[in-house]
Protein backbone atom coordinates (compact mmCIF):
# COMPACT_ATOMS: atom_id res chain seq x y z
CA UNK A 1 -10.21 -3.24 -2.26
CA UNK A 2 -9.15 -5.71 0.58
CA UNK A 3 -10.56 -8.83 1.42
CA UNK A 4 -12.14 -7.79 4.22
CA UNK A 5 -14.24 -4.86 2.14
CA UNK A 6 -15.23 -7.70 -0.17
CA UNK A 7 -16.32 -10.07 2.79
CA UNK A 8 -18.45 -7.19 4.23
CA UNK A 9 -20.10 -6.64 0.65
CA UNK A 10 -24.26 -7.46 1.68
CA UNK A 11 -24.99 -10.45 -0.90
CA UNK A 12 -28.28 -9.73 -2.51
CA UNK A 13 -29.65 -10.74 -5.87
CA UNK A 14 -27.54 -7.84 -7.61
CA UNK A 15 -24.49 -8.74 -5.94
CA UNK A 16 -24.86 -12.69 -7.11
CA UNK A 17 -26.26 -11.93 -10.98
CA UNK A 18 -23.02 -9.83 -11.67
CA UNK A 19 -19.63 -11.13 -12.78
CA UNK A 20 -17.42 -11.04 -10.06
CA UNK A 21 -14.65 -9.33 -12.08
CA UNK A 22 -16.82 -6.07 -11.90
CA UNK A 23 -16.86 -6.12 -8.16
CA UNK A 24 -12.83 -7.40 -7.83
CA UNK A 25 -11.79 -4.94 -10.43
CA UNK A 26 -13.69 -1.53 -9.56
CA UNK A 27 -11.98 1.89 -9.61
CA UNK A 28 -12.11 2.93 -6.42
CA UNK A 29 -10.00 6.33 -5.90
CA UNK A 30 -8.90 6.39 -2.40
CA UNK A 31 -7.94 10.03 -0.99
CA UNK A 32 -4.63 11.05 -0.64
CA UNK A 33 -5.51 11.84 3.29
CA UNK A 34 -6.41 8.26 3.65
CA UNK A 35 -3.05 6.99 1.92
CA UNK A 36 -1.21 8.96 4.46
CA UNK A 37 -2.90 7.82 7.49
CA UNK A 38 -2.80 3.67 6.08
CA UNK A 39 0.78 4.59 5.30
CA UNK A 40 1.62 5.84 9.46
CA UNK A 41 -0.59 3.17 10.84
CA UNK A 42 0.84 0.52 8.60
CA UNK A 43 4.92 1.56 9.46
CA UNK A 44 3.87 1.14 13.06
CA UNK A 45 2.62 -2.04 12.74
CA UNK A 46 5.44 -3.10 11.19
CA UNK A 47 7.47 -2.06 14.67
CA UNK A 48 5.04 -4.54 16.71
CA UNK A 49 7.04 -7.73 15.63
CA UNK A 50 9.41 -8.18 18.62
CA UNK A 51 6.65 -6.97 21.49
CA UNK A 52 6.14 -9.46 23.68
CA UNK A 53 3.85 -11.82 23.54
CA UNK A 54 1.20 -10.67 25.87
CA UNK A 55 1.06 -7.10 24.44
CA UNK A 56 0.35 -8.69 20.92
CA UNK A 57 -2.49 -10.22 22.09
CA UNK A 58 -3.84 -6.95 22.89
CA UNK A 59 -3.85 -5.50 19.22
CA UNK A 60 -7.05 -6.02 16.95
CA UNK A 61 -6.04 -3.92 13.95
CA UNK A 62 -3.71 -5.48 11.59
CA UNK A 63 -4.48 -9.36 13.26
CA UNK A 64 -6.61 -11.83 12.04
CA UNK A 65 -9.09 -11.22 14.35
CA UNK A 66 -10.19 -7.97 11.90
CA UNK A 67 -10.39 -10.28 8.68
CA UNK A 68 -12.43 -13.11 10.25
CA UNK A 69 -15.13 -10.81 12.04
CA UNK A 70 -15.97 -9.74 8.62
CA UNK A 71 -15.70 -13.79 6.90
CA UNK A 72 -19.00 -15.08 7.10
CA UNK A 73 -17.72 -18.98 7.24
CA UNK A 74 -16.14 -17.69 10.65
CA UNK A 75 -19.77 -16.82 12.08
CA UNK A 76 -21.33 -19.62 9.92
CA UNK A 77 -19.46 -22.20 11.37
CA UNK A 78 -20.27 -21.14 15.21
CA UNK A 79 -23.48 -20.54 14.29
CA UNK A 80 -24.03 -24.44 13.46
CA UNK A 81 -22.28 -25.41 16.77
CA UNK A 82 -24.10 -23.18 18.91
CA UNK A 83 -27.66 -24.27 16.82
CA UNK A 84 -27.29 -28.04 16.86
CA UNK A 85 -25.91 -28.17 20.85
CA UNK A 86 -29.65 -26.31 21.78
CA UNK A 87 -30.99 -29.13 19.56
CA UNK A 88 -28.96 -31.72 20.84
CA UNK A 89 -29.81 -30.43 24.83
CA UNK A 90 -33.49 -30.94 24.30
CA UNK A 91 -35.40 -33.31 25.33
CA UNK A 92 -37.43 -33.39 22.50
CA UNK A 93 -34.29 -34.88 20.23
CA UNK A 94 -35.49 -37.82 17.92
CA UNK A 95 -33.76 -41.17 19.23
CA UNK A 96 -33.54 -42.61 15.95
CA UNK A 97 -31.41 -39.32 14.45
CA UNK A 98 -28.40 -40.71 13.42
CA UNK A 99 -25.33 -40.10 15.40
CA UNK A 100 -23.23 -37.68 13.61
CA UNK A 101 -20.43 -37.72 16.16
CA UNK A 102 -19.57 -41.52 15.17
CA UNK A 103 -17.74 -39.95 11.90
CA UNK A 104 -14.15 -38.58 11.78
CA UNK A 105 -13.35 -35.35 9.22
CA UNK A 106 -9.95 -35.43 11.10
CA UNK A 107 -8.70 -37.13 7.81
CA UNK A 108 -10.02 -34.28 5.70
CA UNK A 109 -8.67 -31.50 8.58
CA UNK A 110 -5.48 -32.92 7.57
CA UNK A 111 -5.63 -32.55 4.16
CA UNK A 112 -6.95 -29.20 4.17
CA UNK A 113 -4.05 -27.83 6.69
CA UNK A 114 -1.24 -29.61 4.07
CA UNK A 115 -2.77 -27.72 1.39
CA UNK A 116 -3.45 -24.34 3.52
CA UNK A 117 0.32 -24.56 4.68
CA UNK A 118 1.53 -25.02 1.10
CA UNK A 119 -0.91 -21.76 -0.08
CA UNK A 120 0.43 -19.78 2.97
CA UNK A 121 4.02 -20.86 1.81
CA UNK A 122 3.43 -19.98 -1.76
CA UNK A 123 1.83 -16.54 -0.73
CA UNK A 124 4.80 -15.22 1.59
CA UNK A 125 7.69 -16.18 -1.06
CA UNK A 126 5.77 -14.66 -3.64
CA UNK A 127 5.39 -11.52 -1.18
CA UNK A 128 8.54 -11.42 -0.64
CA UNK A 129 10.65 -11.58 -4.26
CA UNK A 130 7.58 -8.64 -4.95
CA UNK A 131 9.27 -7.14 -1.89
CA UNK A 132 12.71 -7.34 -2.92
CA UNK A 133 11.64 -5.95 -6.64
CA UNK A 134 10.32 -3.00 -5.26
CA UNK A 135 13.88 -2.48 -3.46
CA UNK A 136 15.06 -2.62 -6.67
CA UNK A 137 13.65 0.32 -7.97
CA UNK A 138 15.23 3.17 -5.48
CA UNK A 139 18.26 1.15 -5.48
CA UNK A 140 19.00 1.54 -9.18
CA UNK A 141 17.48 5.85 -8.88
CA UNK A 142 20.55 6.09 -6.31
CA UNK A 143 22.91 4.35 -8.81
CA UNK A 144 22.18 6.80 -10.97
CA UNK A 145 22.58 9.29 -8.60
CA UNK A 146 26.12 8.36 -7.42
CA UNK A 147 26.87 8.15 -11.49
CA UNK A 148 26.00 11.68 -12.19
CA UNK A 149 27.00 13.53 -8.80
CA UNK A 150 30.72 13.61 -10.06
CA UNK A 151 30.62 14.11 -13.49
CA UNK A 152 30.44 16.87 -16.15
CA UNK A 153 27.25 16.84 -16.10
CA UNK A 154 25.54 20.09 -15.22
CA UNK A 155 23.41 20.07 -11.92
CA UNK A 156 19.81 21.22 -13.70
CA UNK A 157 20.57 18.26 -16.03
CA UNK A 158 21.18 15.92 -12.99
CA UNK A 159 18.34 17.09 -11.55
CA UNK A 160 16.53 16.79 -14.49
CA UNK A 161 17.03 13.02 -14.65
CA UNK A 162 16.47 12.13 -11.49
CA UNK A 163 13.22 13.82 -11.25
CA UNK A 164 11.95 12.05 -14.54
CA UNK A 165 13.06 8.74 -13.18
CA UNK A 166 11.34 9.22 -9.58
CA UNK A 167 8.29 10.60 -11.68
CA UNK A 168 8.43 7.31 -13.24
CA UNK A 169 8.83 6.08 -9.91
CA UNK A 170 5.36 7.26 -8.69
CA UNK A 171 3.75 6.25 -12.42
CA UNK A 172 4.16 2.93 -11.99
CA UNK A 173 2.45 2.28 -9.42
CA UNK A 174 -0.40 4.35 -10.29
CA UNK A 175 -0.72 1.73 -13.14
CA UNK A 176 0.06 -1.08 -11.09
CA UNK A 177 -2.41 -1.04 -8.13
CA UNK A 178 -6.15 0.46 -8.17
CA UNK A 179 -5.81 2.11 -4.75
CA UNK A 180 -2.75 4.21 -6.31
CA UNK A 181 -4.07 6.30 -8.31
CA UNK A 182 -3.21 9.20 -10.53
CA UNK A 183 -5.64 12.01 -9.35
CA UNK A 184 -4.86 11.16 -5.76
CA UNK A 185 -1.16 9.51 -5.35
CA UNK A 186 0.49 10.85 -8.64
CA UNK A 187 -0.83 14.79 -8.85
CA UNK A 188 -0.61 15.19 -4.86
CA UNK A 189 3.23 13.93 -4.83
CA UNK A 190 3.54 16.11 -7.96
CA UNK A 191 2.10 19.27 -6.20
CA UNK A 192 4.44 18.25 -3.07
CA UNK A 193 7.38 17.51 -4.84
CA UNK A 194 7.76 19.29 -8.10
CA UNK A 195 8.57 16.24 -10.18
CA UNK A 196 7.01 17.62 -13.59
CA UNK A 197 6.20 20.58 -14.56
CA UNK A 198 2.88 21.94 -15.96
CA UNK A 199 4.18 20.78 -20.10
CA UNK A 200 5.54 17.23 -18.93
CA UNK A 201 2.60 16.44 -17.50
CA UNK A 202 0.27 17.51 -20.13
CA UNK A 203 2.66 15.56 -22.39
CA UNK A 204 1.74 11.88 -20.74
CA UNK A 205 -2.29 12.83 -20.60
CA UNK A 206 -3.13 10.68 -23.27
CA UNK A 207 -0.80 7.47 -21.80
CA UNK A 208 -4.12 6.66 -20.01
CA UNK A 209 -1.72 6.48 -16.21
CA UNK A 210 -4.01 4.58 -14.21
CA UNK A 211 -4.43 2.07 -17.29
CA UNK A 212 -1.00 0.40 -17.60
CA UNK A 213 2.71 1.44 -17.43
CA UNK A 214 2.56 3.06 -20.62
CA UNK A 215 3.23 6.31 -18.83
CA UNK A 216 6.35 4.86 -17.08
CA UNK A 217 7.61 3.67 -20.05
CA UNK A 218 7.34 7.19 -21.84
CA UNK A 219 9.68 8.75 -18.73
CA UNK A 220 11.95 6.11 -18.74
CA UNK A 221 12.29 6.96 -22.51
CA UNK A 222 12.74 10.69 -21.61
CA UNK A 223 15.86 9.42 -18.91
CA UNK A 224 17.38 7.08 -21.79
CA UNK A 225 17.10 10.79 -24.40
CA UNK A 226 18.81 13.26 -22.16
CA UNK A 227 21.73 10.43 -21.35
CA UNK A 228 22.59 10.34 -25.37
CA UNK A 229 22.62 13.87 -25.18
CA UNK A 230 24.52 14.33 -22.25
CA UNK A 231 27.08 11.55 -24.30
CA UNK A 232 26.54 13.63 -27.75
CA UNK A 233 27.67 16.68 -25.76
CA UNK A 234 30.21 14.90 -24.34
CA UNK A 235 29.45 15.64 -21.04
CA UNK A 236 29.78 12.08 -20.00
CA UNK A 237 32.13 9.17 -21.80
CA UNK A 238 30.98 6.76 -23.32
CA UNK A 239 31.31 4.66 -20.11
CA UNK A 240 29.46 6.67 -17.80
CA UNK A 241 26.72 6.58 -21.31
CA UNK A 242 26.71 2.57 -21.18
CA UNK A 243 26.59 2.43 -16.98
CA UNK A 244 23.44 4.88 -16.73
CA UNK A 245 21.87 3.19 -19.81
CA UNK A 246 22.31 0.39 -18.18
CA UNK A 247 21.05 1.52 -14.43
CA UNK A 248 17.65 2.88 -16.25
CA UNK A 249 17.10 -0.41 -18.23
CA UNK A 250 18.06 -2.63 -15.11
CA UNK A 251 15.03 0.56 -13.37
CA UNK A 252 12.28 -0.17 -15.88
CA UNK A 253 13.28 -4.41 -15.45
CA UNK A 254 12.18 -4.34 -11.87
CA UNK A 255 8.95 -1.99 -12.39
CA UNK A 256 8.13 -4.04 -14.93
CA UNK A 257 8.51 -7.09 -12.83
CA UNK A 258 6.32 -6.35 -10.82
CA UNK A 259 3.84 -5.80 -13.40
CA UNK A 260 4.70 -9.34 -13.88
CA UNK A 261 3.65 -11.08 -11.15
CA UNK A 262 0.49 -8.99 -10.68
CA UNK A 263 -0.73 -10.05 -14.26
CA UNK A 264 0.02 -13.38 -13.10
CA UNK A 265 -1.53 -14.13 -9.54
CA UNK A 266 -1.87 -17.62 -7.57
CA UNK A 267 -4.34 -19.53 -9.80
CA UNK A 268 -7.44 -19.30 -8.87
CA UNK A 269 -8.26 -22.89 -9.34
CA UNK A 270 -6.29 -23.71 -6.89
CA UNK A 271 -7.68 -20.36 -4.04
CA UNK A 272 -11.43 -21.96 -4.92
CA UNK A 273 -10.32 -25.21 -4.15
CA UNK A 274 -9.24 -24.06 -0.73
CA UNK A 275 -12.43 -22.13 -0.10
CA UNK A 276 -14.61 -24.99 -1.30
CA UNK A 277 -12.67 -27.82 1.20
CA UNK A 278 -13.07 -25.16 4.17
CA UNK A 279 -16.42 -24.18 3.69
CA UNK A 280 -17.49 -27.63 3.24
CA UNK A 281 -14.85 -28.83 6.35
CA UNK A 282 -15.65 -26.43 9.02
CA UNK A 283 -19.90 -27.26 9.22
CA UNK A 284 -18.63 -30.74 9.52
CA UNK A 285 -15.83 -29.76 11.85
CA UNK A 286 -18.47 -27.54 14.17
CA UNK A 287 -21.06 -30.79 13.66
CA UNK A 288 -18.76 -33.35 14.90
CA UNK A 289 -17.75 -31.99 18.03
CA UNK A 290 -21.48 -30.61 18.49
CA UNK A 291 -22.61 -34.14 18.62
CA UNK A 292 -19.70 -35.39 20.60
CA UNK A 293 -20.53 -33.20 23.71
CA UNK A 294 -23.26 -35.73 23.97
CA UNK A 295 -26.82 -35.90 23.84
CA UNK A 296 -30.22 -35.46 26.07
CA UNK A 297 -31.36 -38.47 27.23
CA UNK A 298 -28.45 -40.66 25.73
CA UNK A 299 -25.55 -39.04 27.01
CA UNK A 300 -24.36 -37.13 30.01
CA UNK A 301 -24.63 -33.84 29.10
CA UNK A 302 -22.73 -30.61 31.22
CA UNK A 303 -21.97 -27.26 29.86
CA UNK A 304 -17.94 -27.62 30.63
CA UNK A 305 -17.98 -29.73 27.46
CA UNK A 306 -20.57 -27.32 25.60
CA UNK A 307 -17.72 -24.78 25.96
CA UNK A 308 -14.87 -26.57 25.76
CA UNK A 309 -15.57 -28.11 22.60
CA UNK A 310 -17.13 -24.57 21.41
CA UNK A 311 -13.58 -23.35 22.48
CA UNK A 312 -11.90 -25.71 20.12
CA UNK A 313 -14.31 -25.24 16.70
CA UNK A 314 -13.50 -21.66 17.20
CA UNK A 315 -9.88 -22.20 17.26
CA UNK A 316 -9.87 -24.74 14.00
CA UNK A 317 -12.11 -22.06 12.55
CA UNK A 318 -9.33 -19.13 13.09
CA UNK A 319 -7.03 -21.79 11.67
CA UNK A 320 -8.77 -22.85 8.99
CA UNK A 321 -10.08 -19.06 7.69
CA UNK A 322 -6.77 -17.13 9.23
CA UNK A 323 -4.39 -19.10 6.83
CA UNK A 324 -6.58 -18.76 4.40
CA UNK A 325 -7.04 -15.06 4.72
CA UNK A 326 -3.41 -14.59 5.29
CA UNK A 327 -2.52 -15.67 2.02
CA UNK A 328 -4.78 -13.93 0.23
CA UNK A 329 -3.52 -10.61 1.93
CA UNK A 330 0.24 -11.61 0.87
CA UNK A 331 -1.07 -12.41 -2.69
CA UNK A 332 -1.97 -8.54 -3.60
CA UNK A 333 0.49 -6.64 -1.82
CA UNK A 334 0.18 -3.59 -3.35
CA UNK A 335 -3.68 -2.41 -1.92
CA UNK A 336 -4.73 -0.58 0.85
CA UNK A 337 -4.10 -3.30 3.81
CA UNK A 338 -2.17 -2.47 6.43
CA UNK A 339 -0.34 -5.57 5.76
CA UNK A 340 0.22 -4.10 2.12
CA UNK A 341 3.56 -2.74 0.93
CA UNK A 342 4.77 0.75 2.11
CA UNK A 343 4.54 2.07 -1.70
CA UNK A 344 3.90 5.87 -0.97
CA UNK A 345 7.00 5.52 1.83
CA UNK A 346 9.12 3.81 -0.90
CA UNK A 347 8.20 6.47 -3.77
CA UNK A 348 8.89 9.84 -0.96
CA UNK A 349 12.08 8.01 0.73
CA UNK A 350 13.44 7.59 -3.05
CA UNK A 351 12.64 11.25 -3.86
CA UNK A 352 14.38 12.93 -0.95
CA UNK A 353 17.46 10.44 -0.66
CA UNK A 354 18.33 10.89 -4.12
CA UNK A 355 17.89 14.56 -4.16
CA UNK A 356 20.21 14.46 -1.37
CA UNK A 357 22.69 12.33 -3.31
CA UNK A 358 22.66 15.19 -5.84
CA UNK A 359 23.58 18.18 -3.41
CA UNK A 360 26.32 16.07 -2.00
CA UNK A 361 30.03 17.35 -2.05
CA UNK A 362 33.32 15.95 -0.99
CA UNK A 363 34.99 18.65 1.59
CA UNK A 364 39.01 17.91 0.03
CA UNK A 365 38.71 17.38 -3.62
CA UNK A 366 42.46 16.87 -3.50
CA UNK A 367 44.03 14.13 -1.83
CA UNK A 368 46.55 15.75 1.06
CA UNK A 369 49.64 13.60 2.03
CA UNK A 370 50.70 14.83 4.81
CA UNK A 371 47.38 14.09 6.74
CA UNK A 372 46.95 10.72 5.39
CA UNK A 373 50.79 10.18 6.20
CA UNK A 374 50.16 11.25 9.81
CA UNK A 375 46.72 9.24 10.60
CA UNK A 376 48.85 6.08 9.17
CA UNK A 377 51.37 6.95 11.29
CA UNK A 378 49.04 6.81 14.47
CA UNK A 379 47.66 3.94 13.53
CA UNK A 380 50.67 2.23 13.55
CA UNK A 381 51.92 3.03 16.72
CA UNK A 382 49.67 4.57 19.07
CA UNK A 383 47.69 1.66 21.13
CA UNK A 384 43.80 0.63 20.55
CA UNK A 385 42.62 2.09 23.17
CA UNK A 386 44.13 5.72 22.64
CA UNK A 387 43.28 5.72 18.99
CA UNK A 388 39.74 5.67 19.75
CA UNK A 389 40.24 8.61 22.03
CA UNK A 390 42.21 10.34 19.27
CA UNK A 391 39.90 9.51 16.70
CA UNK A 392 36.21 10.43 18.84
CA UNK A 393 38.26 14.26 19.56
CA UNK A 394 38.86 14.41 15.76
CA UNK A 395 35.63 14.17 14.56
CA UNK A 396 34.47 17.29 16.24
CA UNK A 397 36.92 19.30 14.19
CA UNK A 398 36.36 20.45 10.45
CA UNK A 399 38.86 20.26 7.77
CA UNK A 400 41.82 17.19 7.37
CA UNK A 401 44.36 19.69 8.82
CA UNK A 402 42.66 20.40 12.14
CA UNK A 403 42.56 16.08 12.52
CA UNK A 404 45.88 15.76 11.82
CA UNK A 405 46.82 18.55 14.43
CA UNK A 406 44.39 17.12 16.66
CA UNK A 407 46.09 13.75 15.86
């Protein structure tokens, strides 16, 4: 659930009586039709950094104009701008009402943008190293991959492995995140892809997958048996056995990482004191400048400074709440924001890259001489320019002999 589904939650007297961790922490299944169409609209956003400026300004989904029209401090603060100028324009306005636009919160805007910047700060690097973890994952399925390609080992047991480890691929993040989950992210990439069959799948049932990474933990144990027997068949040496032991631990680190630093989030101490200082600032913020576009019968009064200063509590209030929001969005990145992680892109990339890496095959097995002997050759004495002509005419031929003749 993102925050702007739990801004749009209507408060009523259920919604306030029950602990909050029942609303944060709800199962909600989301479709695997709606994980594919968050997943396409969220890899296009991620194209829009380098448009212009003016065409940015023209997007509303995946901005912060989305989050704040759902934030009700956004529409509470206007709100007391817009209610005390009709106050402060009538004539009726009490002369002896104290002059609110004599105090200065510009000491307390300050403080709450050092600590907003910090939050931000804290959010994005956090983001980030749970970026890079995730990276971690393929990367060590395709070192495992490039391990196995050229050895002994026979291709159904290759494939074997690297189905269990993308299988654990997919598991772990079914544990990780609610909007992952396994009837709708895990069994729909299983039907898709094949990863387990009918037995393997009934064999993690009881792990609980949606619970915890107990399930990932039994497939990673499954990869670590069938390298020892690979090893006790001695289909692999016992350095190949130590480097793909060591690939699947370094595998299971980085899932497991992650499970880290969700189990650990930014305090929430520290996320309440932030909302407390804004929702007390901005009222004050909206107030002050209210009462500084003057008052009837004290002040000249003239709508250009109604909506000028109007103009300005809206900005401080996209400020205030868009920082805010912003680091709450980097906080969780694993949900079902657009500005979330591209998990079910990670997970299918992985699959079909390393099934790739599999089926690969080097054309020569054996080194030939004379064609190396004749490219160095070239190299050595034909000029820059003509090599590249040379070389651009050899690639359309197939097989080392035809680019040496060519050559």
């Amino acid at each position: 659930m993102g925050v702007e589904a739990l801004n749009s939650i209507v408060v009523n007297s259920d919604y306030i009586c029950l602990d909050p961790e029942t609303i944060v922490n709800q199962k909600t299944i989301v479709p695997y039709e709606v994980l594919i169409d968050v997943e396409d609209r969220r890899r296009k956003i991620l194209k829009r950094t380098e448009l212009p400026f003016w065409r940015l300004l023209g997007y509303f989904e995946g901005t912060c104009l989305k989050a704040m029209s759902v934030d009700w401090l956004f529409w509470v603060t206007l709100s007391v701008y817009i209610a005390l100028r009709i106050i402060l324009r009538n004539d009726a306005w009490m002369p002896g009402a104290v002059d609110l636009g004599a105090t200065d919160v510009s000491v307390l805007g300050g403080f709450l943008s050092f600590f907003l910047v910090l939050f931000v700060n804290q959010s994005n690097q956090r983001f980030q190293e749970m970026y890079k973890t995730s990276m971690r994952c393929p990367g060590r399925i395709y070192d495992i991959c490039q391990i196995v390609a050229p050895t002994p080992i026979p291709k159904v047991a290759a494939r074997r492995l690297v189905r269990y480890l993308n299988a654990a691929h997919v598991a772990g993040y079914v544990g990780l995140s609610r909007t992952y989950s396994e009837q709708e992210f895990f069994c729909k990439l299983n039907e898709e892809f094949y990863m387990l069959t009918p037995h393997e799948l009934a064999s993690l049932k009881h792990f609980e997958m949606d619970h915890g990474p107990d399930a990932y933990h039994e497939l990673i144990s499954w990869c670590m048996q069938d390298i020892e027997t690979a090893f006790q068949k001695n289909l692999i040496d016992a350095r190949e056995k130590s480097a793909l032991k060591d690939k699947t631990t370094q595998f299971r680190d980085a899932m497991d990482s992650l499970y880290d630093y969700c189990d650990q989030p930014i305090h929430f101490f520290y996320i309440h004191f932030l909302v407390l200082l804004s929702a007390v600032y901005l009222p004050l913020f909206a107030a002050d400048n209210a009462f500084n576009a003057g008052i009837a019968g004290k002040d000249n009064v003239y709508w250009k400074w109604d909506v000028l200063s109007g103009l300005i509590v809206m900005v401080q209030a996209i400020f205030v709440i868009g920082l805010r929001l912003l680091g709450q969005k980097m906080s969780d990145p694993f949900g079902d924001d657009l500005e979330d992680l591209s998990v079910l892109h990670y997970v299918t990339t992985a699959w079909k890259r390393s099934n790739k890496m599999l089926e690969s095959h080097c054309p020569d097995p054996e080194v030939l001489p004379e064609v190396e002997d004749e490219l160095q050759r070239h190299r050595k004495t034909k000029a820059p320019s003509s090599s590249t002509t040379t070389l651009s005419g050899a690639c359309t031929n197939a097989g080392p002999a035809s680019v040496a003749k060519v050559v």
